[in-house]
Protein backbone atom coordinates (compact mmCIF):
# COMPACT_ATOMS: atom_id res chain seq x y z
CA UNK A 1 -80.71 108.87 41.16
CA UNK A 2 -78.81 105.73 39.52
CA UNK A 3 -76.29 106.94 37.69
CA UNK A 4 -74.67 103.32 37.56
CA UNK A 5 -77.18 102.06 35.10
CA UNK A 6 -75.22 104.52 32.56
CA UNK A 7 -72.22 102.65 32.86
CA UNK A 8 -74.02 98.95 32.76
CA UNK A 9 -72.38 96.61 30.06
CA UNK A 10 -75.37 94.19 30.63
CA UNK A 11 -78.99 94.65 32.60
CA UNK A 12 -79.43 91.90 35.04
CA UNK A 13 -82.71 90.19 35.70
CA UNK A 14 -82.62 90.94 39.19
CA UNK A 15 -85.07 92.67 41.25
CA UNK A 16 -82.58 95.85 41.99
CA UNK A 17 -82.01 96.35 38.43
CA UNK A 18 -85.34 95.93 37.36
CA UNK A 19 -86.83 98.25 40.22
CA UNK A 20 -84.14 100.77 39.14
CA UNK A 21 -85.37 100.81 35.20
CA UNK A 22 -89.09 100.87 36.03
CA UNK A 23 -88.39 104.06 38.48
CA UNK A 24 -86.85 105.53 35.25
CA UNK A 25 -89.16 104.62 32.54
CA UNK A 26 -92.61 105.43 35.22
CA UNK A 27 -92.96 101.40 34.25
CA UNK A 28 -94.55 98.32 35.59
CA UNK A 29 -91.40 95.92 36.91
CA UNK A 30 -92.94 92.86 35.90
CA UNK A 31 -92.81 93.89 32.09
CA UNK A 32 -89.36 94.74 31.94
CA UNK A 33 -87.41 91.46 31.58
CA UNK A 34 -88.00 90.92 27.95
CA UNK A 35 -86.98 94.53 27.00
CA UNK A 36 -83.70 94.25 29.57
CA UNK A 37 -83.00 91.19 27.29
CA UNK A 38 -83.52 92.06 23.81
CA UNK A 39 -81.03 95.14 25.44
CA UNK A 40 -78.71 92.86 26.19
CA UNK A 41 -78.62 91.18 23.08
CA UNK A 42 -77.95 94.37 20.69
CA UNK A 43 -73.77 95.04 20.15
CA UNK A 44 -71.89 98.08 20.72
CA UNK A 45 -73.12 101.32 21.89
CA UNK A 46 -74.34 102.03 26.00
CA UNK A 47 -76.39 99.13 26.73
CA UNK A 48 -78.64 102.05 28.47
CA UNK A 49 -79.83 104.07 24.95
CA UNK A 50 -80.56 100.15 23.38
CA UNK A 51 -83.04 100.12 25.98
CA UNK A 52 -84.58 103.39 26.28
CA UNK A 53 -85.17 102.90 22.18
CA UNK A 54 -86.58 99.43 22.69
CA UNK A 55 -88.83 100.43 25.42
CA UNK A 56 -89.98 103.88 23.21
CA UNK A 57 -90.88 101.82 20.43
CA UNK A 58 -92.71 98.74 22.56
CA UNK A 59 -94.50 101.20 24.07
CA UNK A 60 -95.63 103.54 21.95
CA UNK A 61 -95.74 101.93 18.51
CA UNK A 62 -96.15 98.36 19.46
CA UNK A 63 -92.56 97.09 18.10
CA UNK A 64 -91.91 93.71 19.88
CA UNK A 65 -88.45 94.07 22.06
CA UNK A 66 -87.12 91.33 19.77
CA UNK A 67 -87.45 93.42 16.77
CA UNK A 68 -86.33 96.23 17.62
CA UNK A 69 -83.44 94.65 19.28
CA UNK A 70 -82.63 93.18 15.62
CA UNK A 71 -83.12 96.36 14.02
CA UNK A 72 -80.32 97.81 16.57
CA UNK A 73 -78.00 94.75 15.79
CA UNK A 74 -78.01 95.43 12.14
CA UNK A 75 -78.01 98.86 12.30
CA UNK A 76 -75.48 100.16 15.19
CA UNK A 77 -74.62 103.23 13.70
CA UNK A 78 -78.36 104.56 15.22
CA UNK A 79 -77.15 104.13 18.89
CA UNK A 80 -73.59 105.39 17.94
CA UNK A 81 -75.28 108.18 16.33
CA UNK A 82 -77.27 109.55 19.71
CA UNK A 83 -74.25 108.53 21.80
CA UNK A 84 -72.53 110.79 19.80
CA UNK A 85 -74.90 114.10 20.82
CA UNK A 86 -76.30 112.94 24.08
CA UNK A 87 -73.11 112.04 25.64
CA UNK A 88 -70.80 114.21 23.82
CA UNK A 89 -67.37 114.67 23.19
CA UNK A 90 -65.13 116.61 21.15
CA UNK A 91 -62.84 114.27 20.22
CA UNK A 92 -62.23 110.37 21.43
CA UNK A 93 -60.16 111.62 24.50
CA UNK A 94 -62.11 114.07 25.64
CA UNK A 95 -64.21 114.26 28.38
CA UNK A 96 -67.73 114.36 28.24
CA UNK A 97 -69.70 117.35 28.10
CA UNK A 98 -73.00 118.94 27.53
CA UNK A 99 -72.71 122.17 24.82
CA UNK A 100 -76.39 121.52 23.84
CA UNK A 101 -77.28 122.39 27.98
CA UNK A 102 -79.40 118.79 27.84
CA UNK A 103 -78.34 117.95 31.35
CA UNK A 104 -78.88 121.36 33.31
CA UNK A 105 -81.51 121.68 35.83
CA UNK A 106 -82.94 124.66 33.92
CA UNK A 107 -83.75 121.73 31.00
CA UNK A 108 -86.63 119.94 32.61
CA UNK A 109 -88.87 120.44 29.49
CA UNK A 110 -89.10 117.42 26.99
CA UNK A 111 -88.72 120.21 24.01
CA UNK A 112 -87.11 118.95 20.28
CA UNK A 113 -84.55 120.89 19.57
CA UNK A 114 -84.85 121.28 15.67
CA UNK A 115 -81.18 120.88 14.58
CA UNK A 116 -79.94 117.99 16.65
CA UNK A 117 -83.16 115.10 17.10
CA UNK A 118 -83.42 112.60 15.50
CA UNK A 119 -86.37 110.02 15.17
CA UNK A 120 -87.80 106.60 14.17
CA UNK A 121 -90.64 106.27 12.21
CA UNK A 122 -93.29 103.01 11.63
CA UNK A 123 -95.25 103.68 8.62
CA UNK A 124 -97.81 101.24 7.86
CA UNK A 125 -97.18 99.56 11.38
CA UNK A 126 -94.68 97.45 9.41
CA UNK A 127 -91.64 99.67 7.34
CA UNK A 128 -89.28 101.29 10.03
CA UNK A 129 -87.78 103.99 8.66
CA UNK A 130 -84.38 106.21 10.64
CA UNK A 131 -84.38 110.02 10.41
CA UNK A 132 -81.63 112.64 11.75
CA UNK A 133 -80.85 116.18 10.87
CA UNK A 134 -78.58 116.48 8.27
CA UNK A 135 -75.96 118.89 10.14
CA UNK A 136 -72.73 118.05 11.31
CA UNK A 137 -73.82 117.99 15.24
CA UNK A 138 -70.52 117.35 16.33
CA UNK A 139 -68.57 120.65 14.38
CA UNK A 140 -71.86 122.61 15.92
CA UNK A 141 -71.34 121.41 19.91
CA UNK A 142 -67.48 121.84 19.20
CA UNK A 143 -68.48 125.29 18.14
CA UNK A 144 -71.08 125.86 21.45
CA UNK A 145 -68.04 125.28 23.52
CA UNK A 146 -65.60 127.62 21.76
CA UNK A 147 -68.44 129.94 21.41
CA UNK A 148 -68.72 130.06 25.58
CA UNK A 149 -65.05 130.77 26.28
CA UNK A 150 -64.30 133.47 23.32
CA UNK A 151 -65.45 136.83 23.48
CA UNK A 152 -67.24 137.01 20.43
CA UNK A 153 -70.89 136.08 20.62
CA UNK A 154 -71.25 136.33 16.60
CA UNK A 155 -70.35 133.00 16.21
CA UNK A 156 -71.77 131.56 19.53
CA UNK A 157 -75.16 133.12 18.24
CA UNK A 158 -75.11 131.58 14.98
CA UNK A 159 -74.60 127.97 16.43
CA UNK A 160 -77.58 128.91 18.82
CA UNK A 161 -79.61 129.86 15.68
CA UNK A 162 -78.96 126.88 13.65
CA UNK A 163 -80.22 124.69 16.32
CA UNK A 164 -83.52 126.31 15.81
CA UNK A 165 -83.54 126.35 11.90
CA UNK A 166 -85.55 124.49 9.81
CA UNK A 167 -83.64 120.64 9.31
CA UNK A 168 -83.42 118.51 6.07
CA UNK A 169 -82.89 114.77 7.38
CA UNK A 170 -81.01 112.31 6.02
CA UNK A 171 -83.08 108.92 5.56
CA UNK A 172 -82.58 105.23 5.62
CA UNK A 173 -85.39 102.64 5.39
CA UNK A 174 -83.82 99.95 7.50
CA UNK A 175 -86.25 96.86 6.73
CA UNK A 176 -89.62 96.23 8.21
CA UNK A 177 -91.78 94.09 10.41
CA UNK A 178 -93.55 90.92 10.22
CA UNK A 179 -95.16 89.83 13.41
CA UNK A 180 -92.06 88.93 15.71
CA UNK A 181 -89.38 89.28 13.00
CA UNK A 182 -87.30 91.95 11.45
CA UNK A 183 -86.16 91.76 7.62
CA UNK A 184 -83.77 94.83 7.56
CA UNK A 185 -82.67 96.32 3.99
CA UNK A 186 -79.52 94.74 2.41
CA UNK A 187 -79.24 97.70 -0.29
CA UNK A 188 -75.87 99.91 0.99
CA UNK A 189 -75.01 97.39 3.59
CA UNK A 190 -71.03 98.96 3.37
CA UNK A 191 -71.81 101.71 5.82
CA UNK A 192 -69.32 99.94 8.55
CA UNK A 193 -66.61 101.37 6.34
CA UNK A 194 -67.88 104.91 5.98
CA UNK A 195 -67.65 107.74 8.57
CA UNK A 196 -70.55 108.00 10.85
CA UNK A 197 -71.24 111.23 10.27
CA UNK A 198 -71.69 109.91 5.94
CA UNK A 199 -72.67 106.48 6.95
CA UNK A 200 -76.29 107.43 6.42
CA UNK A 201 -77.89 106.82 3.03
CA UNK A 202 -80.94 108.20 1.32
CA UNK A 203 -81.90 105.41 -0.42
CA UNK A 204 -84.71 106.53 -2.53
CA UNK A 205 -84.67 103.15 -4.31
CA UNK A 206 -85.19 101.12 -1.14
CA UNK A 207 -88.98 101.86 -1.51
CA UNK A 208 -89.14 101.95 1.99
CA UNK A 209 -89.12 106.05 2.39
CA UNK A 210 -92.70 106.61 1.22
CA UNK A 211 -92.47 110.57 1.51
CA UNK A 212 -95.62 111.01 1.73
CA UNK A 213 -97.67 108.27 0.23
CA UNK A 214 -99.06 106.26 3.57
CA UNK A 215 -101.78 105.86 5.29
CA UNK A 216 -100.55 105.62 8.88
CA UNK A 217 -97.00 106.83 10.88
CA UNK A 218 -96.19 106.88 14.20
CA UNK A 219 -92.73 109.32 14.50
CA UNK A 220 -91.12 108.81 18.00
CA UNK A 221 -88.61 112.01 18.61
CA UNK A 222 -85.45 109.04 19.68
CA UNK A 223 -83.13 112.04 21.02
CA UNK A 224 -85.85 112.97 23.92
CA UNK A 225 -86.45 109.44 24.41
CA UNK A 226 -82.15 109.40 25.44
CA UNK A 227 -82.38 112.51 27.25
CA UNK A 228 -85.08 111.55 29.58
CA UNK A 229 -83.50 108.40 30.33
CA UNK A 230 -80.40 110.24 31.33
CA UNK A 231 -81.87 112.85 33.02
CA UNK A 232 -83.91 110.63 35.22
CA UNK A 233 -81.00 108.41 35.77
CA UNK A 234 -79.01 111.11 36.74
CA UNK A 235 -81.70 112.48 39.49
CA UNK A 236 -82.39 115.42 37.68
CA UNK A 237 -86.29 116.61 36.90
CA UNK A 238 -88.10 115.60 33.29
CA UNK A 239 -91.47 117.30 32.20
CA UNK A 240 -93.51 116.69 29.61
C-alpha cells in the first residue's frame, strides 16, 4: 500500500520512491528515473496521473517520457479531465468520493466502463490524438450519489444504464511526434478560458483526426491506466 505517492507534489529520485512506483507499475526500478522526471516537469494536475499516462504511453506505444510530458504541459485540461472522474467530487469543497464504485474491493477487474473512459490514441506512430465520452460525467456521478440515498431507483437505474450505452467522443488532435519532440496543434489554443467540461474541441480541420483513413493506431483506454495506479497505490487488488 502507498497511499502517500497520491498526495506527492514532486517524485524524488531516490531509491524509496522509485521502489514504491516500480511495485505499482510491475516495473523495472532502474527505468523509472526519466519517466519520474518528465512527471515532474508537467504543471497542474496530481503529479501521480502525469505519470501513470507517461509510463502507459512509453510502454505501450513507444512515446518518449519527454514527449509525452510536453503533450501534458500544453494540454492540462487531459489530467484535469481524469482527476475530475477518478478522484471525484461534487463540487470544489466536497470531499472525495467514488459514485462510479472504481475503488471497491469488488472492482478488481480492469473493465472500460463505456460512458466515463477516456483514451489516447497514436495513429501513424506520430499524430496523438485525445478522446473522452461526450457526457457530462460529473451531473451523472452527482446523480449515482443522489440515486443511492433516495428511494427511487428509476433514476438511479438510468444513470447505471447510461454508463453502459453506446458513447460519441469528443476529439482533439493535440500535435504529433517527431523523434524526441512534440509539435502540439495551435488551432483553438483559447480552451484555458472555456469550462472544462466545453474545453474540448472537435477540430475536424486540424487534419489530425483521420476517422478512419490510417494505416496503424494504438488506443490506450487512459481512465484504466488511472484506476490501476490508484488501486494499487491504495493496496487494493487489480486484474487484468
Amino acid at each position: 500500500m502507498f497511499p502517500a505517492l497520491l498526495a506527492k507534489s514532486n517524485f524524488g529520485l531516490d531509491h524509496s520512491t522509485l521502489a514504491d512506483v516500480a511495485a505499482i507499475l510491475c516495473e523495472d526500478e532502474a527505468c523509472l528515473a526519466p519517466i519520474a522526471n518528465a512527471a515532474n516537469d508537467t504543471t497542474g494536475g496530481p503529479r501521480w496521473i502525469a505519470l501513470a499516462l507517461i509510463h502507459a504511453l512509453w510502454r505501450k506505444a513507444g512515446v518518449a517520457p519527454l514527449v509525452m510530458s510536453s503533450v501534458l504541459k500544453a494540454w492540462p485540461e487531459i489530467v484535469a479531465s481524469l482527476e475530475a472522474v477518478m478522484c471525484f467530487r461534487a463540487n470544489a469543497a466536497a470531499e472525495e468520493s467514488d459514485p462510479f464504485m472504481f475503488y471497491q474491493p469488488v472492482a478488481a477487474h480492469s473493465i472500460p466502463v463505456a460512458g466515463l473512459d477516456e483514451y489516447i490514441d497514436l495513429v501513424e506512430n506520430r499524430f496523438i490524438i485525445w478522446r473522452r465520452p461526450s457526457i457530462d460525467r460529473k451531473s451523472l456521478g452527482k446523480a449515482l450519489i443522489a440515486g443511492r440515498r433516495s428511494d427511487s431507483d428509476a433514476a438511479y437505474l438510468a444513470a447505471l444504464r447510461s454508463l453502459q450505452a453506446r458513447p460519441t467522443y469528443q476529439s482533439t488532435g493535440l500535435g504529433f511526434t517527431g523523434g524526441s519532440t512534440f509539435f502540439h496543434n495551435e488551432w483553438g489554443r483559447n480552451l484555458a478560458e472555456q469550462a472544462l467540461e466545453s474545453s474540448v474541441l472537435c477540430n475536424d480541420r486540424s487534419g489530425l483526426l483521420f476517422d478512419n483513413s490510417y494505416v496503424c493506431k494504438t488506443s490506450i483506454n487512459v481512465s484504466i491506466v488511472v484506476r490501476a495506479f490508484k488501486r494499487k497505490a491504495l493496496g487494493l487488488t487489480v486484474r487484468p
